[in-house]
C-alpha atoms as a PDB file:
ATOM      1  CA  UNK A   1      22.305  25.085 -17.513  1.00  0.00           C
ATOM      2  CA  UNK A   2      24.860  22.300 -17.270  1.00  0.00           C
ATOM      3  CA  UNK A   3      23.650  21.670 -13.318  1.00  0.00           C
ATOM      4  CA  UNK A   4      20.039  21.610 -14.482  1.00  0.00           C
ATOM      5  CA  UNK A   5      20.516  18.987 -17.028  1.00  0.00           C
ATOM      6  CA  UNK A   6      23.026  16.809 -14.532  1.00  0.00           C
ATOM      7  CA  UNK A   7      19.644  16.835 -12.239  1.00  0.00           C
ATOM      8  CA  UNK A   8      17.486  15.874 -15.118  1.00  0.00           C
ATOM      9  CA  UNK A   9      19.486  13.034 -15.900  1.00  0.00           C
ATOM     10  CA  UNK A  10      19.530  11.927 -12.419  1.00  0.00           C
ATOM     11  CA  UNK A  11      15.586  12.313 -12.050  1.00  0.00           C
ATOM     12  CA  UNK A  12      15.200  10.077 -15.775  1.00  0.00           C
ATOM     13  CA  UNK A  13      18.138   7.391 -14.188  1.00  0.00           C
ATOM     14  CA  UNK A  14      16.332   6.779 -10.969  1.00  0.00           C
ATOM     15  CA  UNK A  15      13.029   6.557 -12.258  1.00  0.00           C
ATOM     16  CA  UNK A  16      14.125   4.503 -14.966  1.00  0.00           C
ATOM     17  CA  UNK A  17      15.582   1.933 -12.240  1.00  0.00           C
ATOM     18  CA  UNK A  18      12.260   1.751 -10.924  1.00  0.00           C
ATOM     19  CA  UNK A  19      10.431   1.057 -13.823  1.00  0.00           C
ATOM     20  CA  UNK A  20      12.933  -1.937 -14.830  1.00  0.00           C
ATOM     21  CA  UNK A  21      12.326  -3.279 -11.517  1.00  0.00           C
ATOM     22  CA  UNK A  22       8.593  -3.109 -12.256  1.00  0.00           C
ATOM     23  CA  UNK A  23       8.894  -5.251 -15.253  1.00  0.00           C
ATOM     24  CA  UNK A  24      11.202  -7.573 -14.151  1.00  0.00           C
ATOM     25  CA  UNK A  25       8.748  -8.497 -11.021  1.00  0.00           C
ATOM     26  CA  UNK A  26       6.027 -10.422 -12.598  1.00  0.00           C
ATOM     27  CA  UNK A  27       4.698 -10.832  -9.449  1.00  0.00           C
ATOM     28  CA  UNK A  28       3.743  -6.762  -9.234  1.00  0.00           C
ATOM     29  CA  UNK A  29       1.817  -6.689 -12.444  1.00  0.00           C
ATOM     30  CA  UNK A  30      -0.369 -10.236 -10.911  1.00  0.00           C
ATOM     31  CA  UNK A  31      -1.023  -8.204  -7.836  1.00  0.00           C
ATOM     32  CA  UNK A  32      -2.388  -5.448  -9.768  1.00  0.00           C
ATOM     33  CA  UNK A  33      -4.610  -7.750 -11.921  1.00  0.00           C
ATOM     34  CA  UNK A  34      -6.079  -9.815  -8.174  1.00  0.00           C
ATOM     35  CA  UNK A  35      -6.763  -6.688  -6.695  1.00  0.00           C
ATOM     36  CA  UNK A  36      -9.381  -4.462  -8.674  1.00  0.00           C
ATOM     37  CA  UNK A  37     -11.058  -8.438  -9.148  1.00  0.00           C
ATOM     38  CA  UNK A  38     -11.223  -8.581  -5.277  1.00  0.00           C
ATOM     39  CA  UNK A  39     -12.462  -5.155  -4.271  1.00  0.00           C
ATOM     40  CA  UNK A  40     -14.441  -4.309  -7.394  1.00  0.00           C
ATOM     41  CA  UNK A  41     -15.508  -7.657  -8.263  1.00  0.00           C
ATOM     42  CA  UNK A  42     -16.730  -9.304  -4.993  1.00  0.00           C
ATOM     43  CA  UNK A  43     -16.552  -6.502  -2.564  1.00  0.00           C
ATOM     44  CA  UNK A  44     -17.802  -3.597  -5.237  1.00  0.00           C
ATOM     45  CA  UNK A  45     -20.354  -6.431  -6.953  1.00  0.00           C
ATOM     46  CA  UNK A  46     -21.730  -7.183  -3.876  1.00  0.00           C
ATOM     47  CA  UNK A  47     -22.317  -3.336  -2.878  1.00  0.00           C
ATOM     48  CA  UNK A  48     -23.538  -2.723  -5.572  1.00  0.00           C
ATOM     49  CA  UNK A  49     -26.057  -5.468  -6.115  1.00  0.00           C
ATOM     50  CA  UNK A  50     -27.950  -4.880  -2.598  1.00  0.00           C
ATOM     51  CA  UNK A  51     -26.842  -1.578  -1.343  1.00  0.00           C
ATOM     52  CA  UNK A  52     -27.405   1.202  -3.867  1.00  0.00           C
ATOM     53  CA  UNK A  53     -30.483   0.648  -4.950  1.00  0.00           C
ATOM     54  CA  UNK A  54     -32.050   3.990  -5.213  1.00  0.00           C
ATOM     55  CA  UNK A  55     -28.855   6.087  -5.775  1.00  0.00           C
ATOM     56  CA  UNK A  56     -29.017   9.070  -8.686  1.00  0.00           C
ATOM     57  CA  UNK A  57     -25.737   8.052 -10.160  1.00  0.00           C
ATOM     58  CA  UNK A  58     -23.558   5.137 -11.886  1.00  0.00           C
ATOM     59  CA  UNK A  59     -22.667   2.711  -9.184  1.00  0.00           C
ATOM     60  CA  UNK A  60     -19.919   1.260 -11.398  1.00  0.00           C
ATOM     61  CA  UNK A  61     -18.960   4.236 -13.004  1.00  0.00           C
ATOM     62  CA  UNK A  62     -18.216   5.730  -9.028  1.00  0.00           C
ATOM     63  CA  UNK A  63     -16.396   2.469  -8.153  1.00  0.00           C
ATOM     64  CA  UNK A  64     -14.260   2.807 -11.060  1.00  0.00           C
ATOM     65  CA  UNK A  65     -12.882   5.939 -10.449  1.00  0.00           C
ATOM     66  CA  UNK A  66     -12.421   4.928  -6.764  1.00  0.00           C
ATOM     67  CA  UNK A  67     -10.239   1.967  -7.523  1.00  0.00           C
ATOM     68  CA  UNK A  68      -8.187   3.546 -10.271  1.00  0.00           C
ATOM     69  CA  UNK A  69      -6.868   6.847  -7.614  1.00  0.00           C
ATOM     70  CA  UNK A  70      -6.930   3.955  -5.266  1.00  0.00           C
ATOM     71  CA  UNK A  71      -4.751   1.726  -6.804  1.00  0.00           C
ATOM     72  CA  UNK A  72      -2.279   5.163  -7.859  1.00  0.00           C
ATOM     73  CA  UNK A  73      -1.669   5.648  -4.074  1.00  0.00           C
ATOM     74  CA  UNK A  74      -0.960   2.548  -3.054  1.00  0.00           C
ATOM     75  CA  UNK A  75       1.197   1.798  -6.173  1.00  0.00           C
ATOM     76  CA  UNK A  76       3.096   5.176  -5.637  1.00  0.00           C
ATOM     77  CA  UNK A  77       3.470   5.167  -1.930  1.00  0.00           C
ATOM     78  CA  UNK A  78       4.675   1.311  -1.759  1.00  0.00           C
ATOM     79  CA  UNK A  79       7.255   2.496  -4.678  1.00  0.00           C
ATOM     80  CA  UNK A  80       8.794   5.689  -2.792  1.00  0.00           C
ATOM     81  CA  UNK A  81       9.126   2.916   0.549  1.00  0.00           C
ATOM     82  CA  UNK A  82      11.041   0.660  -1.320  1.00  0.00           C
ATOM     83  CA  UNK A  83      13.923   3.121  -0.517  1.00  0.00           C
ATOM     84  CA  UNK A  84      13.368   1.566   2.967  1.00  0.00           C
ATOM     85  CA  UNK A  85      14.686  -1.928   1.404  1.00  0.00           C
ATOM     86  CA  UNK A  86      17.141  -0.157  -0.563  1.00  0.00           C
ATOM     87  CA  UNK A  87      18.517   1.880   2.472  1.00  0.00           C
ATOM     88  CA  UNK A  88      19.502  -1.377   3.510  1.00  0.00           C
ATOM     89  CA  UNK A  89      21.142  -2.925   1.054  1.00  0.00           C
ATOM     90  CA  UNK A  90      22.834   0.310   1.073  1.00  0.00           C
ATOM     91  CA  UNK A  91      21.818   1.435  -2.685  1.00  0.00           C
ATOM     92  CA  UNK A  92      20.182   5.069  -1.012  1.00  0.00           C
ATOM     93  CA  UNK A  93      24.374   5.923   0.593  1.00  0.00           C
ATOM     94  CA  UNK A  94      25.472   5.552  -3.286  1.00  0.00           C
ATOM     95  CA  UNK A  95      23.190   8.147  -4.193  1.00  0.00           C
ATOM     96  CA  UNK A  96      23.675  10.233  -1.242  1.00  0.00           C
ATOM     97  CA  UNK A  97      26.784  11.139  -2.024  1.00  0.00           C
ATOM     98  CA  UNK A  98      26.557  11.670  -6.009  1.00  0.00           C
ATOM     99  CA  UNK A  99      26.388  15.271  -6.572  1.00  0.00           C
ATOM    100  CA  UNK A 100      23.085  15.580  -7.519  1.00  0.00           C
ATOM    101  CA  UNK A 101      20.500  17.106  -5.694  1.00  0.00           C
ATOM    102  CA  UNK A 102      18.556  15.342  -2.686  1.00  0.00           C
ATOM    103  CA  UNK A 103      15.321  16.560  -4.354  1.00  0.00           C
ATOM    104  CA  UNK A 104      16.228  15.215  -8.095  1.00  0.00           C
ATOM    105  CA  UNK A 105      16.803  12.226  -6.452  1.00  0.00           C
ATOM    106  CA  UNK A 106      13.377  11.689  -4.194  1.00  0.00           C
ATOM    107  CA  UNK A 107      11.639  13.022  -7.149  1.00  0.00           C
ATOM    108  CA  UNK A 108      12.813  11.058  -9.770  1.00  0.00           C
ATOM    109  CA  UNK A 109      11.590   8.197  -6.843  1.00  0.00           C
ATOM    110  CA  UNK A 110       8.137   9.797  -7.240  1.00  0.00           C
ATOM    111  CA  UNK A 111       8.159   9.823 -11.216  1.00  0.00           C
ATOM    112  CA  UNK A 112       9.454   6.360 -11.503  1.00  0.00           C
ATOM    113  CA  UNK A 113       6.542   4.733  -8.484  1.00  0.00           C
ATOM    114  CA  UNK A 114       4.041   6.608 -10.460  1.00  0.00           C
ATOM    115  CA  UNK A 115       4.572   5.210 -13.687  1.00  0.00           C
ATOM    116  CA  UNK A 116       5.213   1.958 -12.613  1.00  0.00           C
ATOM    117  CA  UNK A 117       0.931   2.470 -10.705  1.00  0.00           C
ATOM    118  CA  UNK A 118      -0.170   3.908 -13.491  1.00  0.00           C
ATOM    119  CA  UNK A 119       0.985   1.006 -15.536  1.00  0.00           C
ATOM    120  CA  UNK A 120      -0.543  -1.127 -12.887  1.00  0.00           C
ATOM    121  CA  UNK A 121      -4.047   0.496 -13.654  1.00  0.00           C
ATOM    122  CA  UNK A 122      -4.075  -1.982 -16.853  1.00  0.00           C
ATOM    123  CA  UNK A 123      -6.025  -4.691 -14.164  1.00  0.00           C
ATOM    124  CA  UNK A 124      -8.442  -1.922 -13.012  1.00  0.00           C
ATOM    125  CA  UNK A 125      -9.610  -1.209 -16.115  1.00  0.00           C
ATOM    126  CA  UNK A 126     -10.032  -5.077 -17.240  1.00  0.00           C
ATOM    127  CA  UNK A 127     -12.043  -5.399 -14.356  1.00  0.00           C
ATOM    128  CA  UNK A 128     -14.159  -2.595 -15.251  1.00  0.00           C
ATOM    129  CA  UNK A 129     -14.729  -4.274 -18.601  1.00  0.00           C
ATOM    130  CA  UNK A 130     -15.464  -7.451 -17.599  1.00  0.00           C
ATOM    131  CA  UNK A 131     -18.404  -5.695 -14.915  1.00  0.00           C
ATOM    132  CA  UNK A 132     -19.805  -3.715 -17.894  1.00  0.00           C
ATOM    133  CA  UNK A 133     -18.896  -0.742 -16.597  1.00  0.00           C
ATOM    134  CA  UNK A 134     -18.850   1.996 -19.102  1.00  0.00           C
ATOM    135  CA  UNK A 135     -16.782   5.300 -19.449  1.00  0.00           C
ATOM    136  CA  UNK A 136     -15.645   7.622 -22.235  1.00  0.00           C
ATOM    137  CA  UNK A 137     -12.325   8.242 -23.618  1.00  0.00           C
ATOM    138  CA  UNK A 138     -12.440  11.456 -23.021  1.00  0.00           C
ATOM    139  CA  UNK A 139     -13.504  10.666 -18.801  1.00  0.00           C
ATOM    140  CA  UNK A 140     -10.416   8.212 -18.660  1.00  0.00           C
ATOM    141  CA  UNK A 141      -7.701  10.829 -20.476  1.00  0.00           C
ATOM    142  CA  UNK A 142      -9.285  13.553 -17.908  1.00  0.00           C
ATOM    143  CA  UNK A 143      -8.297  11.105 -15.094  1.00  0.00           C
ATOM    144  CA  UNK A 144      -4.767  10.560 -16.473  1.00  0.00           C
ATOM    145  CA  UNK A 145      -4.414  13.680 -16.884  1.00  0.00           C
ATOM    146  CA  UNK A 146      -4.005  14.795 -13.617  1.00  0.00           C
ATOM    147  CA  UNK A 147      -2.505  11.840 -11.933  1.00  0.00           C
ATOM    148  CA  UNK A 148       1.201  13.418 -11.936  1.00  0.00           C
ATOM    149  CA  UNK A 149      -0.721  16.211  -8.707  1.00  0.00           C
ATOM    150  CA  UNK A 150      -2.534  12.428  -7.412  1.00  0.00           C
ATOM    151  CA  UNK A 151       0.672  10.646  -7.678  1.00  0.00           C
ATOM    152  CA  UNK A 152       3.048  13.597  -6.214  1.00  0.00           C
ATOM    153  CA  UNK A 153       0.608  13.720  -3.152  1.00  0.00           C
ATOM    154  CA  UNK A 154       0.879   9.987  -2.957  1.00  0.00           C
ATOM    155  CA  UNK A 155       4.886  10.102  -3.012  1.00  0.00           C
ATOM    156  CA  UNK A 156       4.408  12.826  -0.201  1.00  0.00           C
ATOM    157  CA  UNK A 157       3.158  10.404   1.537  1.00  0.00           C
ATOM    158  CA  UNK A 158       5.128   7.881   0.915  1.00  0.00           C
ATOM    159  CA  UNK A 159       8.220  10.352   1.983  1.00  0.00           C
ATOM    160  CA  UNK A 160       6.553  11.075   5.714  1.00  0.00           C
ATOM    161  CA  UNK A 161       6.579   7.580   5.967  1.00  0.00           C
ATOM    162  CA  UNK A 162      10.102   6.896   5.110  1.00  0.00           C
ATOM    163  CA  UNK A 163      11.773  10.154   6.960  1.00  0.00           C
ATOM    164  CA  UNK A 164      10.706   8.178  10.311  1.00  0.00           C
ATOM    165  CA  UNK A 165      10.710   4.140   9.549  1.00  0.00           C
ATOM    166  CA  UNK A 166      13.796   2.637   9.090  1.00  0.00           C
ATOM    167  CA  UNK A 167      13.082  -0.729   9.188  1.00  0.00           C
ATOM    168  CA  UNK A 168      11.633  -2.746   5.794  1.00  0.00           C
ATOM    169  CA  UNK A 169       9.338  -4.901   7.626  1.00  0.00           C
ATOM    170  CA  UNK A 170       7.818  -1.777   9.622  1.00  0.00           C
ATOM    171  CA  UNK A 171       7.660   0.341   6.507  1.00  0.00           C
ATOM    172  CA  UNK A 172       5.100  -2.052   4.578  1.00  0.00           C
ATOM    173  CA  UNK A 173       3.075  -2.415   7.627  1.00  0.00           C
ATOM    174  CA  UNK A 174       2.746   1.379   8.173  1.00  0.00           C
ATOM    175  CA  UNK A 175       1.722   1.938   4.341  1.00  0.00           C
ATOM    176  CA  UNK A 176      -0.863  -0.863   4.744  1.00  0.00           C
ATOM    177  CA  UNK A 177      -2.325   1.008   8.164  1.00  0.00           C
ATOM    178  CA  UNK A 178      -2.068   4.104   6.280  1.00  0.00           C
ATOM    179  CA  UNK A 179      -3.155   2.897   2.269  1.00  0.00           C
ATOM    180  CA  UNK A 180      -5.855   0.802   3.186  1.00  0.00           C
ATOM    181  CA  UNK A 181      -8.230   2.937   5.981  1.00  0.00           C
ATOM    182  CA  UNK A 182      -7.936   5.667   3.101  1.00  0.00           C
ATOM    183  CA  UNK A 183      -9.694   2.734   0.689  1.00  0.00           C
ATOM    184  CA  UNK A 184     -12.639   2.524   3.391  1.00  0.00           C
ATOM    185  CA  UNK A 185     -13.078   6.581   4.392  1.00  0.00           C
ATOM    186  CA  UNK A 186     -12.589   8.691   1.768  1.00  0.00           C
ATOM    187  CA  UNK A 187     -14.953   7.508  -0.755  1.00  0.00           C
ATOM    188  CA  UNK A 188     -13.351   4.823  -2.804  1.00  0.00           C
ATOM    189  CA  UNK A 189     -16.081   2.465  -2.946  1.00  0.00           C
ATOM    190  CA  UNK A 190     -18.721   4.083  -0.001  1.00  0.00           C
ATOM    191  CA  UNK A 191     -20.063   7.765  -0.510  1.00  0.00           C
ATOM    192  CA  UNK A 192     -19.189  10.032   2.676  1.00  0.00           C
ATOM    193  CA  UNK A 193     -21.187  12.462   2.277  1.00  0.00           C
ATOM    194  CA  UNK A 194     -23.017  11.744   5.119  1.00  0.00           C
ATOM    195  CA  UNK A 195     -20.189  11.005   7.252  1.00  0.00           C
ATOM    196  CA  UNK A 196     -20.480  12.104  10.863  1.00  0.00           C
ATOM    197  CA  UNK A 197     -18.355  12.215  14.194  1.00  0.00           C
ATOM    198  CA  UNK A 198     -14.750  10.850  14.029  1.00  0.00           C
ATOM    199  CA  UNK A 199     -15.778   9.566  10.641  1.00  0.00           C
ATOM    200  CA  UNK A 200     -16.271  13.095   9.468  1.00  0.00           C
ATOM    201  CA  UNK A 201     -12.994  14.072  10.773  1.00  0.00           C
ATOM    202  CA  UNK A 202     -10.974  10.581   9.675  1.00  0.00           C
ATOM    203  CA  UNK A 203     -12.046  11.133   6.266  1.00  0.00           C
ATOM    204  CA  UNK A 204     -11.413  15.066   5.536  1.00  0.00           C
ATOM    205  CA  UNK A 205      -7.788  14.623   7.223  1.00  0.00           C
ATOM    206  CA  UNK A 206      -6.931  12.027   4.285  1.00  0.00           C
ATOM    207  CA  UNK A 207      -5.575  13.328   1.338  1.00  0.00           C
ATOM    208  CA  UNK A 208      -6.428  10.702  -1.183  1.00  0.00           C
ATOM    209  CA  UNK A 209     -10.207  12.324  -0.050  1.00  0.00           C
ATOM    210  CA  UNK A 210      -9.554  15.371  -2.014  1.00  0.00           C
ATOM    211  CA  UNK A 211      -7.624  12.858  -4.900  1.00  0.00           C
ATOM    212  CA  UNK A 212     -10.826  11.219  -5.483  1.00  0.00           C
ATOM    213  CA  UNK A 213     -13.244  13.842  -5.270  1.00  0.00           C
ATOM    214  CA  UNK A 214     -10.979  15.881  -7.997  1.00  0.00           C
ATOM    215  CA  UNK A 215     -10.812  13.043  -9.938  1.00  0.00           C
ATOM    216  CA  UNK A 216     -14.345  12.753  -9.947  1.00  0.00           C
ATOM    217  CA  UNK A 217     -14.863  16.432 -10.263  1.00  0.00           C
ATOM    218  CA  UNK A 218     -13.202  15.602 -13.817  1.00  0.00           C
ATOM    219  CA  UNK A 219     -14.739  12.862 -14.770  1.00  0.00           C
ATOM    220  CA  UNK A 220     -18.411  13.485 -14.309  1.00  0.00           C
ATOM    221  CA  UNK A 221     -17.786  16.942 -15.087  1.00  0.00           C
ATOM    222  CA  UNK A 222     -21.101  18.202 -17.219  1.00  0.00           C
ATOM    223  CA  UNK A 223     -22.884  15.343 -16.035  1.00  0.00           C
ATOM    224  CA  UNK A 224     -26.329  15.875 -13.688  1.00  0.00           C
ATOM    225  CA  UNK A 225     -24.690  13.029 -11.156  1.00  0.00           C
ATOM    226  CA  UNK A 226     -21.934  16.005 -10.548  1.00  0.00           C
ATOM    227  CA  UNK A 227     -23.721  17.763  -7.786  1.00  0.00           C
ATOM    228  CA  UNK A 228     -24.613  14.317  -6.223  1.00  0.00           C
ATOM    229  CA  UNK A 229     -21.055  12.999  -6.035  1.00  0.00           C
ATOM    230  CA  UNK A 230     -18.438  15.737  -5.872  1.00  0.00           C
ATOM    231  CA  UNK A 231     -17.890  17.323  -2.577  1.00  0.00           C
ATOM    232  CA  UNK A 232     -15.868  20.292  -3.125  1.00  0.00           C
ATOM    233  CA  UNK A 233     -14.667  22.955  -5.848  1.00  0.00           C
ATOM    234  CA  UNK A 234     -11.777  21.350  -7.964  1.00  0.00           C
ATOM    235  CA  UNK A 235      -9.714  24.261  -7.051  1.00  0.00           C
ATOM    236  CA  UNK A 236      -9.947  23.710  -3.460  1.00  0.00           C
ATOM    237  CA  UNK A 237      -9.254  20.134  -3.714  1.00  0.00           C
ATOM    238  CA  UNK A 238      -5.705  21.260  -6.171  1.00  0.00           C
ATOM    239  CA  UNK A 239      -4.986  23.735  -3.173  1.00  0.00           C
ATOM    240  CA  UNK A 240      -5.059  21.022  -0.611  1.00  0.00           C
ATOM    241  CA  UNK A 241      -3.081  18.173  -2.584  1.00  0.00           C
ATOM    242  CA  UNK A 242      -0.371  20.864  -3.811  1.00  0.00           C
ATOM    243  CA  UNK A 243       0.173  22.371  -0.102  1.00  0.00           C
ATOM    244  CA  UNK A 244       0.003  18.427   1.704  1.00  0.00           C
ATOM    245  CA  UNK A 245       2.659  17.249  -1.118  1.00  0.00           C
ATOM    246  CA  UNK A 246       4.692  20.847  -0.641  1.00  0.00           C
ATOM    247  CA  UNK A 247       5.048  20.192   3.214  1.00  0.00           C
ATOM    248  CA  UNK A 248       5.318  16.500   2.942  1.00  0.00           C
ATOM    249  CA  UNK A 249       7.776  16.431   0.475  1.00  0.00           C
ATOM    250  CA  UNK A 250      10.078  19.413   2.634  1.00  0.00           C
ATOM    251  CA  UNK A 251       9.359  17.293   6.004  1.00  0.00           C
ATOM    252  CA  UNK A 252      10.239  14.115   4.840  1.00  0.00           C
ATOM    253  CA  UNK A 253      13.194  14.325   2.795  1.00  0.00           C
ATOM    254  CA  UNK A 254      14.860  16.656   5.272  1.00  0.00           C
ATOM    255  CA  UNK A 255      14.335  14.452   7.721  1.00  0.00           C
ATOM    256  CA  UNK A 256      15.203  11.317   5.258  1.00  0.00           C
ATOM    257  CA  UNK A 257      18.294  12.731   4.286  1.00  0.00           C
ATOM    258  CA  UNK A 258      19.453  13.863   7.579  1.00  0.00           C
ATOM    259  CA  UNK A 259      19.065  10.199   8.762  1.00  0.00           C
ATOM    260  CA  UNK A 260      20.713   8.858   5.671  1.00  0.00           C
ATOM    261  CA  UNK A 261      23.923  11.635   6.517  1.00  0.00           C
ATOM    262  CA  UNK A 262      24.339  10.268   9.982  1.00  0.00           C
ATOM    263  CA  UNK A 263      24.380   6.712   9.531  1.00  0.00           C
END
């Protein structure tokens, strides 16, 4: 019992770290208030004022929901790189050798990038007032509420990334080639339903795919735009974020912390 609350500790310590950092970087919370204006404001505005005329569900509503899982990955997977920059200043040996687990550690990584994007979700929503874009309580708590699966298959991700880059520089320009394609093909702001070819295949290989389409499984659930915007059962989509963050998270922290032992 002792050894389970030592890990604990260690999970609330790091994550805590990363949260600090969060508010002491002005410059994060900006970024997170210029985005959603960019992509839902000019590029989602302009969508939807001359291409979805004609659709059988909420524009907005299906932006909104896009930008909000889309902002959670690329809040959660730039916060578990940062161990890139902190690998260098050599802040990731300290915790090597504490004697905590290697898992407490990476996860309390995950917990603490996750927060820190969900706090970041503050601009999204703005944005989605200031568009007169509409949504229940009730939709937004359904969203939150299963962020912690979005944001552990995000911090998979983010670990893959990190078990093979060592370098700081290379790191953010591999989580841009791999955040913002996933913006573009899986449904953040353009329906793929009708997706064909390497498109098809692009887009069904991503996870955040199966993040939005459960998220949007639970918010238009009991809705008649359901059938018209959800692709698969909600189960399936849980299956395929819990066994991508299961084998990500083995792959990369093995491979992380074996790279971390022999430097």
């Amino acid at each position: 019992m002792r050894k389970f609350w030592k890990e604990i500790n260690a999970i609330v310590t790091i994550a805590a770290r990363d949260v600090t950092i969060l508010v002491k970087t002005p410059s994060m919370f900006i970024f997170s208030l210029v985005m959603p204006v960019i992509f839902m404001g000019v590029l989602g505005g302009s969508l939807e004022q001359n291409l979805t005329a004609g659709m059988d569900f909420n524009y907005g509503q299906f932006m909104l929901v896009g930008m909000l899982i889309n902002m959670l990955f690329m809040g959660t997977t730039n916060g578990i790189t940062s161990l890139v920059e902190d690998r260098t200043d050599d802040f990731t040996q300290e915790l090597m050798v504490s004697p905590v687990s290697r898992y407490s550690i990476l996860l309390g990584k995950i917990f603490g990038a996750s927060f820190s994007a969900i706090l970041q979700l503050v601009g999204t929503l703005l944005t989605a007032f200031c568009m007169g874009i509409h949504y229940t309580l009730g939709q937004l708590l359904a969203v939150l509420a299963i962020s912690p699966l979005l944001c552990l298959a995000a911090g998979s991700v983010g670990m893959i990334i990190i078990a093979f880059v060592k370098n700081n520089r290379t790191a953010g320009l591999v989580t841009m080639l791999v955040t913002m394609p996933q913006m573009f093909l899986t449904g953040a702001f353009i329906p793929i339903n009708n997706s064909r070819g390497i498109l098809f295949i692009l887009s069904r290989i991503m996870p955040m795919t199966y993040a939005l389409d459960l998220s949007r499984a639970v918010f238009f659930a009991g809705t008649p735009e359901y059938a018209d915007i959800v692709l698969f059962h909600p189960a399936f989509n849980v299956l395929v974020l819990t066994v991508l963050s299961v084998v990500f998270l083995i792959i990369g922290t093995f491979f992380f912390t074996r790279s971390e032992t022999t430097r």
